[in-house]
N, C-alpha and C. Protein backbone atom coordinates (compact mmCIF):
# COMPACT_ATOMS: atom_id res chain seq x y z
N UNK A 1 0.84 -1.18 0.00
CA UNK A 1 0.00 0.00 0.00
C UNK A 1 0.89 1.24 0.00
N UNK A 2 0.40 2.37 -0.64
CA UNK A 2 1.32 3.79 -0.96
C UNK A 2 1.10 4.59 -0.13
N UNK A 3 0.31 4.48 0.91
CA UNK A 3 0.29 5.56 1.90
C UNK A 3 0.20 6.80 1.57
N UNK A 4 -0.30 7.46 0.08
CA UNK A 4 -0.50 8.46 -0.69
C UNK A 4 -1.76 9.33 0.20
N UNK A 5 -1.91 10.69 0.44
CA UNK A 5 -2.91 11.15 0.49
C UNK A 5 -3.61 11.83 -0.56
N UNK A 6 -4.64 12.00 -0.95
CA UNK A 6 -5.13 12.35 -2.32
C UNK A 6 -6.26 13.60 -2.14
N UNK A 7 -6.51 14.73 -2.47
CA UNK A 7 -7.34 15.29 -2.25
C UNK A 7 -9.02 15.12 -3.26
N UNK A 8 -9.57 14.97 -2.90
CA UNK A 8 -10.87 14.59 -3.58
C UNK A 8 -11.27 15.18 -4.88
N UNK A 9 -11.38 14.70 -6.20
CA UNK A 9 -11.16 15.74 -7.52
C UNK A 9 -12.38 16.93 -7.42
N UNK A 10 -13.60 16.79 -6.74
CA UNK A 10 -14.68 17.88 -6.88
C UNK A 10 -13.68 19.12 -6.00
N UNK A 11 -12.82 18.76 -5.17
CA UNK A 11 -12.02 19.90 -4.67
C UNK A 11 -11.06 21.09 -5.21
N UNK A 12 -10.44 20.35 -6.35
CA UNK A 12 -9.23 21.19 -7.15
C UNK A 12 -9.60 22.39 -7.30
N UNK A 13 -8.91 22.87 -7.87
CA UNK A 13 -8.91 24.17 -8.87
C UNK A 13 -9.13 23.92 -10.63
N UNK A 14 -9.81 24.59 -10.94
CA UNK A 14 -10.20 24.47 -12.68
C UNK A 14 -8.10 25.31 -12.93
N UNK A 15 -8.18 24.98 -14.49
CA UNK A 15 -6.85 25.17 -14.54
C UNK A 15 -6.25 26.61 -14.90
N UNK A 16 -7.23 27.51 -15.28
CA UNK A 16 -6.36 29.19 -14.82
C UNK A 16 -6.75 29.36 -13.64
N UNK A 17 -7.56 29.09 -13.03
CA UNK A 17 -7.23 29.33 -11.12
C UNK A 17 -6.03 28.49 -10.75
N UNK A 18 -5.65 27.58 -11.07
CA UNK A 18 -4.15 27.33 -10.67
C UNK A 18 -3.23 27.64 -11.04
N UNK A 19 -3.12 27.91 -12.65
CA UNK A 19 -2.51 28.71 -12.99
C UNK A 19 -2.00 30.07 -12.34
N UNK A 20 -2.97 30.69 -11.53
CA UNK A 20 -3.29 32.11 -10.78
C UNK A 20 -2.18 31.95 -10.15
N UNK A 21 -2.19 30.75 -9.26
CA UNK A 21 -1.88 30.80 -8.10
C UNK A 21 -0.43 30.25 -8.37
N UNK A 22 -0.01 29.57 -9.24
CA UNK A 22 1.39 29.22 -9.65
C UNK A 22 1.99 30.65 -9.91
N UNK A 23 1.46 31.10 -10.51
CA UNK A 23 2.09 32.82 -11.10
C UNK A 23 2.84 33.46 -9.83
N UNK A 24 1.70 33.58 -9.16
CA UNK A 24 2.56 34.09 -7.36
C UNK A 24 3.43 33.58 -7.02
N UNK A 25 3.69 32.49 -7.24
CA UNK A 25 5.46 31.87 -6.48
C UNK A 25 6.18 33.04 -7.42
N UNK A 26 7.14 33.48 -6.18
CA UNK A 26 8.47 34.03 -6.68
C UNK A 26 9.91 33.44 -6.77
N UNK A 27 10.26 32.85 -7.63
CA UNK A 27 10.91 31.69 -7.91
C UNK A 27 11.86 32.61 -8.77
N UNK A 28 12.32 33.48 -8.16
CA UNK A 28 13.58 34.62 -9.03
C UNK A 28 15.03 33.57 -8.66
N UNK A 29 15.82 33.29 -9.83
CA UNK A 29 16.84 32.49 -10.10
C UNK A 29 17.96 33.73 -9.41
N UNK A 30 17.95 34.98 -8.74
CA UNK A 30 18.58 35.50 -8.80
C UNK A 30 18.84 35.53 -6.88
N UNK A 31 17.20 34.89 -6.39
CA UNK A 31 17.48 35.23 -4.52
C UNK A 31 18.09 34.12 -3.71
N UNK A 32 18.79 35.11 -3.38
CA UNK A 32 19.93 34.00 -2.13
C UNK A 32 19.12 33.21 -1.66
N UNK A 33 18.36 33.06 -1.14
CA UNK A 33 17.30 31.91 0.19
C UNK A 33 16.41 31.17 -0.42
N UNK A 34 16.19 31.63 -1.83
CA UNK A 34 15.25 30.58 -2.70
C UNK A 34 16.26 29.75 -3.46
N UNK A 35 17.94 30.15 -3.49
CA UNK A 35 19.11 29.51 -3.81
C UNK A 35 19.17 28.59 -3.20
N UNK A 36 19.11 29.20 -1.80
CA UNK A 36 19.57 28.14 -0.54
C UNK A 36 18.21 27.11 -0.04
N UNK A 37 17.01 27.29 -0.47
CA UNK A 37 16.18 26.14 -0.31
C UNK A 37 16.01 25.56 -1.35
N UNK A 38 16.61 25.50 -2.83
CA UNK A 38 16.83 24.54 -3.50
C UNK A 38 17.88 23.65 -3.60
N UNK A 39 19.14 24.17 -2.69
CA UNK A 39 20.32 23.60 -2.42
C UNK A 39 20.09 22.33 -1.69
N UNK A 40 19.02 21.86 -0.91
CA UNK A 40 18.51 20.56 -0.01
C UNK A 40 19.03 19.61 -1.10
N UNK A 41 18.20 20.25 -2.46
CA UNK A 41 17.98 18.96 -3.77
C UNK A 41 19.45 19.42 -4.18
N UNK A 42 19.88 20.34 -4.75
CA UNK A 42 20.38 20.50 -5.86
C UNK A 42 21.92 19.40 -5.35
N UNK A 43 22.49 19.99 -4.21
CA UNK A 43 23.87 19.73 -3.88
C UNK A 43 23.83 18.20 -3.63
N UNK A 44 22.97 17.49 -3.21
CA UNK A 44 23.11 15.95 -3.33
C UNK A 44 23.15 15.68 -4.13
N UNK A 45 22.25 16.18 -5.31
CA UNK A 45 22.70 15.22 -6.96
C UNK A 45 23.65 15.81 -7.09
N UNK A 46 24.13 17.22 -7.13
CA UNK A 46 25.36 16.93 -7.91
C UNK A 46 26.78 16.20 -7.37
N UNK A 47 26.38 15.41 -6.09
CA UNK A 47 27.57 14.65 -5.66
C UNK A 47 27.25 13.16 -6.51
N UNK A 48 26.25 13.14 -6.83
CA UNK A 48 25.75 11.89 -7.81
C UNK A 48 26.01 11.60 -9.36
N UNK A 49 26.46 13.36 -9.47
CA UNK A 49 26.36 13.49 -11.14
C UNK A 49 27.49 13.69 -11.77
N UNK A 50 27.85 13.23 -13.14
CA UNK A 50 29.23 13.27 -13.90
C UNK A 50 29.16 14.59 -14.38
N UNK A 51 30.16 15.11 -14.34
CA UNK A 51 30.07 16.72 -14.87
C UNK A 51 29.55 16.52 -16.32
N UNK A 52 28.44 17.49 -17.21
CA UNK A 52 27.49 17.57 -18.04
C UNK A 52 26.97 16.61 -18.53
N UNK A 53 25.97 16.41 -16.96
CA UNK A 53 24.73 15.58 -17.58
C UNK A 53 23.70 16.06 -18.06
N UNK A 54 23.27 15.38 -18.56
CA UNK A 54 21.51 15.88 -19.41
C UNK A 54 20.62 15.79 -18.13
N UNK A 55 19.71 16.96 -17.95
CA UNK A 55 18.59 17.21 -17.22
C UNK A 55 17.99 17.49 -17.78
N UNK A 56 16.57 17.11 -17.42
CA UNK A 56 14.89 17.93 -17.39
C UNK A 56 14.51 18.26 -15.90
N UNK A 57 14.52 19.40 -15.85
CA UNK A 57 13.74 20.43 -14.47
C UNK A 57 12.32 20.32 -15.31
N UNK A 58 11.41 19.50 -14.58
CA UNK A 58 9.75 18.82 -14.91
C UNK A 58 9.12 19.67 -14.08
N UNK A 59 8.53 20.51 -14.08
CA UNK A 59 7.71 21.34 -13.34
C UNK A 59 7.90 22.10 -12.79
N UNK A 60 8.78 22.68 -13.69
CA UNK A 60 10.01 24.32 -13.20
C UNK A 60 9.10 25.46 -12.83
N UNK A 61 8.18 25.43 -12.94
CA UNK A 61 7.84 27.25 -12.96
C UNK A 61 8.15 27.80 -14.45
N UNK A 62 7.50 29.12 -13.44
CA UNK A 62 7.84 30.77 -14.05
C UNK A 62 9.39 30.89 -14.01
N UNK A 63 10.21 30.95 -12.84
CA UNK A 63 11.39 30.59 -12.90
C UNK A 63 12.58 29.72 -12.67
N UNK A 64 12.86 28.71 -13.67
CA UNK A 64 13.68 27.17 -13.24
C UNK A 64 14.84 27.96 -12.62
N UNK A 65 14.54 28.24 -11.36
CA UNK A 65 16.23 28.51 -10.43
C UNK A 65 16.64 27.10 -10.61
N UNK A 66 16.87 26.08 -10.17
CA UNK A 66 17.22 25.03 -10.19
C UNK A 66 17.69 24.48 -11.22
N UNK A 67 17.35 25.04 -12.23
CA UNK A 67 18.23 24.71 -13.83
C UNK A 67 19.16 25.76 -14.06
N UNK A 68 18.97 26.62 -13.44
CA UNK A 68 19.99 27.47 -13.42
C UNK A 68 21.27 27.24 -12.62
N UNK A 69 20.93 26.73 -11.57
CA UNK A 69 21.86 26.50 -10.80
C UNK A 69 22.88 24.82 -11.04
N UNK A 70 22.33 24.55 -11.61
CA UNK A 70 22.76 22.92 -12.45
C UNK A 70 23.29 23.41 -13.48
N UNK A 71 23.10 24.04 -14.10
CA UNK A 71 23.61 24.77 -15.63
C UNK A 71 25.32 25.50 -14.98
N UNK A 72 24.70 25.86 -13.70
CA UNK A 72 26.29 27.03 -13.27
C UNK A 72 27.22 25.81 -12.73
N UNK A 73 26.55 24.80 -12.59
CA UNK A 73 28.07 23.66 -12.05
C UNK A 73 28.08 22.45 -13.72
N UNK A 74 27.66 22.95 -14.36
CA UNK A 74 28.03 22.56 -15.53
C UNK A 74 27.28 21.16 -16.41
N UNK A 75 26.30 21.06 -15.60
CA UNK A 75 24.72 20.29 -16.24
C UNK A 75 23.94 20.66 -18.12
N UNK A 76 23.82 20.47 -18.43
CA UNK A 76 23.05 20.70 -19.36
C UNK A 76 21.56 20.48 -19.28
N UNK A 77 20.62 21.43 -19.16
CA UNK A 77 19.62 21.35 -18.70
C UNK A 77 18.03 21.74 -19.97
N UNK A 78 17.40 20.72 -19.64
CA UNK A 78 15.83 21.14 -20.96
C UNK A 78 15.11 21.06 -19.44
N UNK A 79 13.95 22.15 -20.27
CA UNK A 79 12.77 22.87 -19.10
C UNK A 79 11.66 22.06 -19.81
N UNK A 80 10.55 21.66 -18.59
CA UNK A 80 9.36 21.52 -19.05
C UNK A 80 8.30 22.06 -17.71
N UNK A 81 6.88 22.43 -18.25
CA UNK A 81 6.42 23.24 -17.15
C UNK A 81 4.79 23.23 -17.77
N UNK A 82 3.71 22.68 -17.63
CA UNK A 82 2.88 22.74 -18.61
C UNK A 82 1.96 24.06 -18.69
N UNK A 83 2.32 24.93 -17.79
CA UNK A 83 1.60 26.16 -17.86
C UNK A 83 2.83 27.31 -18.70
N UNK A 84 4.44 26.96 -18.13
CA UNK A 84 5.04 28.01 -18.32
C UNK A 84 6.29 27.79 -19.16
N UNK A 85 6.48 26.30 -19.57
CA UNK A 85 7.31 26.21 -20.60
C UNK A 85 6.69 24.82 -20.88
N UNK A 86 5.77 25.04 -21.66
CA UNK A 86 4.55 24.18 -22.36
C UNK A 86 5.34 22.78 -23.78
N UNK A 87 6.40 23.18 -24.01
CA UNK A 87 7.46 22.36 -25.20
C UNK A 87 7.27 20.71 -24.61
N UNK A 88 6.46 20.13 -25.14
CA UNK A 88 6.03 18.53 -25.05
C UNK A 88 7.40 17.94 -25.75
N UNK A 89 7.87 18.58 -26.53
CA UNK A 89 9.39 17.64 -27.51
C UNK A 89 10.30 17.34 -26.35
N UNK A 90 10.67 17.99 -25.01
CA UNK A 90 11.55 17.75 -24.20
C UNK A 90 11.31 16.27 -23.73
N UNK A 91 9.59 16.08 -23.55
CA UNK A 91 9.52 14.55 -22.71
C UNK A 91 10.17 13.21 -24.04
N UNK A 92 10.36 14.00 -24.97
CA UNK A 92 10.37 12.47 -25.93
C UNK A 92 12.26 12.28 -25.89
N UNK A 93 12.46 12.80 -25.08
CA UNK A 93 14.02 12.47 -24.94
C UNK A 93 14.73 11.84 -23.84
N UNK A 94 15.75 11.03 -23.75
CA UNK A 94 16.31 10.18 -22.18
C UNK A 94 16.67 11.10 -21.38
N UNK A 95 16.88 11.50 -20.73
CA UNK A 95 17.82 12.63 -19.61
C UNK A 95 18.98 11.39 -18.58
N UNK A 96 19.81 12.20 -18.03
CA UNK A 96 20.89 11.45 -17.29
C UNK A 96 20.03 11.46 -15.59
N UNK A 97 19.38 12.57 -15.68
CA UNK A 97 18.35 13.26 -14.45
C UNK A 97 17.06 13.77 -14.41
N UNK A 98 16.73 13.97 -13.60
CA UNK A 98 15.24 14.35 -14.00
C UNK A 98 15.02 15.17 -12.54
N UNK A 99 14.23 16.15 -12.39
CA UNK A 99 13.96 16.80 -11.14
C UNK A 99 13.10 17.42 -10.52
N UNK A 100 12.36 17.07 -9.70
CA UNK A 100 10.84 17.97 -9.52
C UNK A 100 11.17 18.27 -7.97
N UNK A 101 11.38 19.70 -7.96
CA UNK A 101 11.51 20.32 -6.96
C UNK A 101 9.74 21.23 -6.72
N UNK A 102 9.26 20.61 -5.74
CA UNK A 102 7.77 21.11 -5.35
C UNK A 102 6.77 21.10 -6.60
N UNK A 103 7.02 19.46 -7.21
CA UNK A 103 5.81 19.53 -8.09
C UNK A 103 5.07 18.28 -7.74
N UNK A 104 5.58 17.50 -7.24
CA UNK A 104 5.06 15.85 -7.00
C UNK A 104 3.49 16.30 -6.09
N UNK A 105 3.25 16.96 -5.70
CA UNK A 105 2.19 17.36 -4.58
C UNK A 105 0.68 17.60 -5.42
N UNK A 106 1.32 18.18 -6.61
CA UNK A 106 0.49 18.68 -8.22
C UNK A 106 0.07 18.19 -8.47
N UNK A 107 0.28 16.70 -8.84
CA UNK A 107 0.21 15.88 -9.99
C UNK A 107 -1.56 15.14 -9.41
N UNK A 108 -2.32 15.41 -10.57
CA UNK A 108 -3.32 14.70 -10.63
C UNK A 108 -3.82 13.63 -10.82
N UNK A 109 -2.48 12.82 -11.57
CA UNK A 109 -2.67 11.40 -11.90
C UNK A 109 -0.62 10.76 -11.67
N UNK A 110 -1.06 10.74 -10.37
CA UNK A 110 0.39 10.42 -9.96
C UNK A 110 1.42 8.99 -11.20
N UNK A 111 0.42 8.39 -10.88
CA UNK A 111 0.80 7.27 -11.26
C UNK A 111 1.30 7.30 -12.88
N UNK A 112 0.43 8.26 -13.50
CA UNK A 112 0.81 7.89 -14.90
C UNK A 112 2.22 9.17 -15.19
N UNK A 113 2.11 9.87 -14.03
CA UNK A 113 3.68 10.78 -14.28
C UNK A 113 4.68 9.92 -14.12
N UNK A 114 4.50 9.51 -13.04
CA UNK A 114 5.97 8.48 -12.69
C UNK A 114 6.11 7.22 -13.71
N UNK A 115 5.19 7.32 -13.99
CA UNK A 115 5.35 6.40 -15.87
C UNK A 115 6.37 6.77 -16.26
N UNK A 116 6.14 7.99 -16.51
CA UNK A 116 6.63 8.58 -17.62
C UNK A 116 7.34 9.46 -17.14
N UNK A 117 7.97 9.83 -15.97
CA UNK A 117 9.37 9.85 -15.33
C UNK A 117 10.25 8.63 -15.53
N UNK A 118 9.95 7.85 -15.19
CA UNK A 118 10.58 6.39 -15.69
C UNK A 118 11.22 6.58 -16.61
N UNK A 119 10.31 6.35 -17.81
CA UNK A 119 10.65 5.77 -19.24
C UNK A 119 11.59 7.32 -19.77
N UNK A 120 11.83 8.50 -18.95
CA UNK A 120 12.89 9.23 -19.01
C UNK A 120 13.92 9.45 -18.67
N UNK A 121 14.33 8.56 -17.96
CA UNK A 121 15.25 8.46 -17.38
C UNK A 121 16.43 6.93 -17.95
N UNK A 122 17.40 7.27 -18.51
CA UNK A 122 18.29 5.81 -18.76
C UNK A 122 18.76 5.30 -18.29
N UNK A 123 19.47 3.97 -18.20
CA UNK A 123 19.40 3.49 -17.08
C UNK A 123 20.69 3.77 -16.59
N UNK A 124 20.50 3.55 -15.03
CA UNK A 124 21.45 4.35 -14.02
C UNK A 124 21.33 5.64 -13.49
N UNK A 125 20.04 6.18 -14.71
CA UNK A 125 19.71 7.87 -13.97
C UNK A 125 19.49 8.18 -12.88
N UNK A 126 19.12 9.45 -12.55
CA UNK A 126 18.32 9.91 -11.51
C UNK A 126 17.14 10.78 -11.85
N UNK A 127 16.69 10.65 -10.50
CA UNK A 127 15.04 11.32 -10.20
C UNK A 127 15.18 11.89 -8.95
N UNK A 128 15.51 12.89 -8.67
CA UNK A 128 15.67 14.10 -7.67
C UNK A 128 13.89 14.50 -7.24
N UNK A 129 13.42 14.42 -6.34
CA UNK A 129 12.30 14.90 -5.65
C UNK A 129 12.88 16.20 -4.28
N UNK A 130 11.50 16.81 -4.51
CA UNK A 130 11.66 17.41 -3.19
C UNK A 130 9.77 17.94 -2.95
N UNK A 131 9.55 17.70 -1.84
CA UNK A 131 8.16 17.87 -1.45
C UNK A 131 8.15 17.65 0.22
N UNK A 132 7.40 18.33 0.91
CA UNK A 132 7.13 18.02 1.92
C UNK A 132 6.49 16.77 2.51
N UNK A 133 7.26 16.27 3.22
CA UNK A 133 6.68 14.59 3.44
C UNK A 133 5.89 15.03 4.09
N UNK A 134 4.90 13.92 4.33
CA UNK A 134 3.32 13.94 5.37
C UNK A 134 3.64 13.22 6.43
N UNK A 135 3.67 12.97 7.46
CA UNK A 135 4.87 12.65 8.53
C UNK A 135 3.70 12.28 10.13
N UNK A 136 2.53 13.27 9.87
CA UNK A 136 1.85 13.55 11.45
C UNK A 136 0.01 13.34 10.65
N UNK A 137 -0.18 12.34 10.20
CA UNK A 137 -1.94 12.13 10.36
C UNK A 137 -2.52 12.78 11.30
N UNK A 138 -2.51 13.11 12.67
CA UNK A 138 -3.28 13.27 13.43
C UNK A 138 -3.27 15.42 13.31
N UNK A 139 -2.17 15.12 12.45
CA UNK A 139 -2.16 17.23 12.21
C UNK A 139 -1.97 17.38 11.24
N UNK A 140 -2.77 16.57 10.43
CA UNK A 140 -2.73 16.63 9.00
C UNK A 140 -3.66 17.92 8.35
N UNK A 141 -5.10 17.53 8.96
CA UNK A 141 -6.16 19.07 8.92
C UNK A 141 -5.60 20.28 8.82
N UNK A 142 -4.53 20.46 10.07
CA UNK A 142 -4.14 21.65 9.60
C UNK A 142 -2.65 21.87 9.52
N UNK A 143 -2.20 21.26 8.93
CA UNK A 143 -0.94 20.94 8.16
C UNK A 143 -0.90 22.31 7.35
N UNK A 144 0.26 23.23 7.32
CA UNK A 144 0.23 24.52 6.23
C UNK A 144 0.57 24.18 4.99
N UNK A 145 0.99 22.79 4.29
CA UNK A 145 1.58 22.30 2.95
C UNK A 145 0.45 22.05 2.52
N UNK A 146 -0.69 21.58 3.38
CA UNK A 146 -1.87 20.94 2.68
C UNK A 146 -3.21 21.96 2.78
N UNK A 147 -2.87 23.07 3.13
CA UNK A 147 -3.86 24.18 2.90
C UNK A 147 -3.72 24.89 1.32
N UNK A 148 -2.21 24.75 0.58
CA UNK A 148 -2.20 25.13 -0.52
C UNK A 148 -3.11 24.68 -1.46
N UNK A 149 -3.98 25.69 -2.25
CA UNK A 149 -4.85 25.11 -3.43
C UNK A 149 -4.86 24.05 -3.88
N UNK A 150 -3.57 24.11 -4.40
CA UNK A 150 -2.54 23.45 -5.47
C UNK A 150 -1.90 22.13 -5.53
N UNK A 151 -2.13 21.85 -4.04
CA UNK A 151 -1.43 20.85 -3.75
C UNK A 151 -2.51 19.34 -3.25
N UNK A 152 -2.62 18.68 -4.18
CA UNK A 152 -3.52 17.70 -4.54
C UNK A 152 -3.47 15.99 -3.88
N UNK A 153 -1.89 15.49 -3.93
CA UNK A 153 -1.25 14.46 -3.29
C UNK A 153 -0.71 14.96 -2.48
N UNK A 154 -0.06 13.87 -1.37
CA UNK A 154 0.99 14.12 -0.18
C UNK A 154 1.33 12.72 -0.22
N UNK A 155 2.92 12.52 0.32
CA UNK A 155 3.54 11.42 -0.02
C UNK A 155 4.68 11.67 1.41
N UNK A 156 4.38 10.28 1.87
CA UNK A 156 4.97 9.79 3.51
C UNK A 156 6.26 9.32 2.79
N UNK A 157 7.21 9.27 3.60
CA UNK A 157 8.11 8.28 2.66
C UNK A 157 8.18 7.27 2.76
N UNK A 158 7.10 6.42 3.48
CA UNK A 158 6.46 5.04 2.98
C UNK A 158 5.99 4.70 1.41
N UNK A 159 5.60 5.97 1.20
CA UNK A 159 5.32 6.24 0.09
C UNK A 159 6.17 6.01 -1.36
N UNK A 160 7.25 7.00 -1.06
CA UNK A 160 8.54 7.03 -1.90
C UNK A 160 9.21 5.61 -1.66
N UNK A 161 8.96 4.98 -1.18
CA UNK A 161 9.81 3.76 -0.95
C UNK A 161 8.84 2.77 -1.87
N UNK A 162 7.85 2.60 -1.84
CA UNK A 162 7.12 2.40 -3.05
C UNK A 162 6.71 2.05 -3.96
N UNK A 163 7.20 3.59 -4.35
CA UNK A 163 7.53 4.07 -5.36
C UNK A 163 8.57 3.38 -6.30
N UNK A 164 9.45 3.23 -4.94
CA UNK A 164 11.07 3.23 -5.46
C UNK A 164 10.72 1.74 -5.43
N UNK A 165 10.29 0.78 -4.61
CA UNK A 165 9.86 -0.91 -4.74
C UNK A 165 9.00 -1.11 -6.21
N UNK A 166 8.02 -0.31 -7.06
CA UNK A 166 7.43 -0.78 -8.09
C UNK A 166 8.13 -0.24 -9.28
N UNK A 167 9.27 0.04 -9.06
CA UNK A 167 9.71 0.95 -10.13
C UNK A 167 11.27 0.21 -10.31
N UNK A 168 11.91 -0.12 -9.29
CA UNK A 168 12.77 -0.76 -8.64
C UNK A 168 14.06 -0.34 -8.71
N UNK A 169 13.79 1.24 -8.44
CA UNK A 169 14.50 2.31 -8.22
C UNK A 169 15.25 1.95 -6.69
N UNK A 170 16.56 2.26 -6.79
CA UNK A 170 17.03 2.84 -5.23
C UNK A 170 16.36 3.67 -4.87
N UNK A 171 16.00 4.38 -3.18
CA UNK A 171 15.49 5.39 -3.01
C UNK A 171 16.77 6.12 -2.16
N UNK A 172 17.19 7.21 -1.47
CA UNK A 172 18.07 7.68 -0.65
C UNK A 172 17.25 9.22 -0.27
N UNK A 173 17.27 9.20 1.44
CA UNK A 173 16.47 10.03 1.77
C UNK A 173 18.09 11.21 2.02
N UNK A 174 18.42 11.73 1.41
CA UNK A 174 19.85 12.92 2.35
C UNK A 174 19.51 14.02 2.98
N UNK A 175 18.44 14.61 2.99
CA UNK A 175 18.24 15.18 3.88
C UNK A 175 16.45 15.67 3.75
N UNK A 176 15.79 16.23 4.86
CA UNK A 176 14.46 16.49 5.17
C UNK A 176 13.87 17.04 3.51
N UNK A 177 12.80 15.82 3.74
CA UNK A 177 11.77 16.35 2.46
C UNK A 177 12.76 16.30 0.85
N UNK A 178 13.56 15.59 0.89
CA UNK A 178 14.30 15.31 -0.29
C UNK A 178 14.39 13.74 -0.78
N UNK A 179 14.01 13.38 -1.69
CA UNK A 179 14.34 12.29 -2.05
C UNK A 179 15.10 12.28 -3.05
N UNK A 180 15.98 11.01 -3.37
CA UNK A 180 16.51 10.74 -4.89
C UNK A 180 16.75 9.52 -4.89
N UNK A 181 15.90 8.89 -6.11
CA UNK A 181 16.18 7.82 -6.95
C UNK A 181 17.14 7.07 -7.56
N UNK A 182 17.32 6.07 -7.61
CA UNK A 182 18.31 5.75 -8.95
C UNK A 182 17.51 4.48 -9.97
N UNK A 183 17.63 4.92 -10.96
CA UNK A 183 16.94 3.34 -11.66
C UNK A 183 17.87 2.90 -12.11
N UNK A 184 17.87 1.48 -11.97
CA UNK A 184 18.88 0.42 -12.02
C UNK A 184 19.78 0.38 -13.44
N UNK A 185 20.88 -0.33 -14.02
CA UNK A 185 21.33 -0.16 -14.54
C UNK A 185 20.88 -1.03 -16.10
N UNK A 186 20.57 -2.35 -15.20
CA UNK A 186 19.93 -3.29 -15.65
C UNK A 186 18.37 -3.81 -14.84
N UNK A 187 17.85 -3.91 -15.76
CA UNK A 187 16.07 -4.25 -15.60
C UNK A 187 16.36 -5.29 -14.30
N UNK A 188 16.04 -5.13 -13.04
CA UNK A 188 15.65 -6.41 -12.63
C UNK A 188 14.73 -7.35 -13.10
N UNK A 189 15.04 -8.69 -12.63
CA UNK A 189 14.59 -9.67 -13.47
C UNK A 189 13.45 -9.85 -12.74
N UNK A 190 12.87 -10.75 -13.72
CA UNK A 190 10.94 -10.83 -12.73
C UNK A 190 10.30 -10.98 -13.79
């Protein structure tokens, strides 16, 4: 079992009201502290990564700081974003990485993203997450991650483990609310 929390679909947002509300993140590639809270993700992969690997930043925003900052230690990076860098040609390609910094929470049909996170990734890649784990059921109600509009799933890292068991990904937790993947090099057998 995934231990997923799901918010009920009559609840969402229609998609320019989320849109709305994506617009408001200030996600300027240029501020120190929005530097330093993508650094949780960024600085573990790049102890993972061969200098210029191929990335996709999957649900970058208005502004992919995080591809920016992979680009400045010498990554090669493609954007995808379906409100704000809408280019579908990026998913039809392998990446060395893949990275969703505060999008996994989004996703309306979890299951068929991580499809297709998968089948993007070659083998030996990575899959960099970052999301707030769900950690306390009993203060879940009023949890401040799960008051956001926007934010549709929540994922325990019972969850991510999983994930990482049906997919048959390594998982590695390095630090709070970060995960990263590895998919194997070779298919396990089965």
């Amino acid at each position: 079992m995934c231990q997923a929390t799901l918010m009920a679909p009559e609840c969402r947002l229609g998609p320019s009201e989320e849109k709305a509300v994506y617009a408001l993140h200030d996600n300027n590639t240029e501020d120190p502290g929005y530097r330093q809270f993508l650094s949780r993700l960024a600085e573990p992969l790049l102890k993972r990564l061969s200098p210029g690997s191929r990335g996709l930043d999957f649900g970058c925003g208005p502004g992919p700081a995080l591809a920016a900052m992979l680009e400045e230690s010498g990554m090669t990076m493609s954007l995808y974003d379906p409100y704000f860098h809408p280019d579908r040609s990026v998913l039809d390609q392998p990446y060395d990485f893949v990275t969703c910094t505060e999008v996994i929470e989004h996703l309306y049909h979890p299951a068929s993203v991580f499809r297709q996170l998968d089948g993007l990734l070659v083998p030996g890649a990575i899959l960099g997450v970052m999301t707030c784990f769900q950690t306390d059921d009993a203060r879940f109600a009023n949890w401040h991650y799960r008051r956001d509009p926007t934010h549709v799933v929540f994922y325990k890292q019972a969850t991510l483990q999983w994930l990482a068991d049906h997919y048959g990904w390594h998982l590695e937790v390095p630090a709070k609310d970060v995960a990263i993947f590895r998919k194997p090099v070779r298919p396990l057998p089965g």
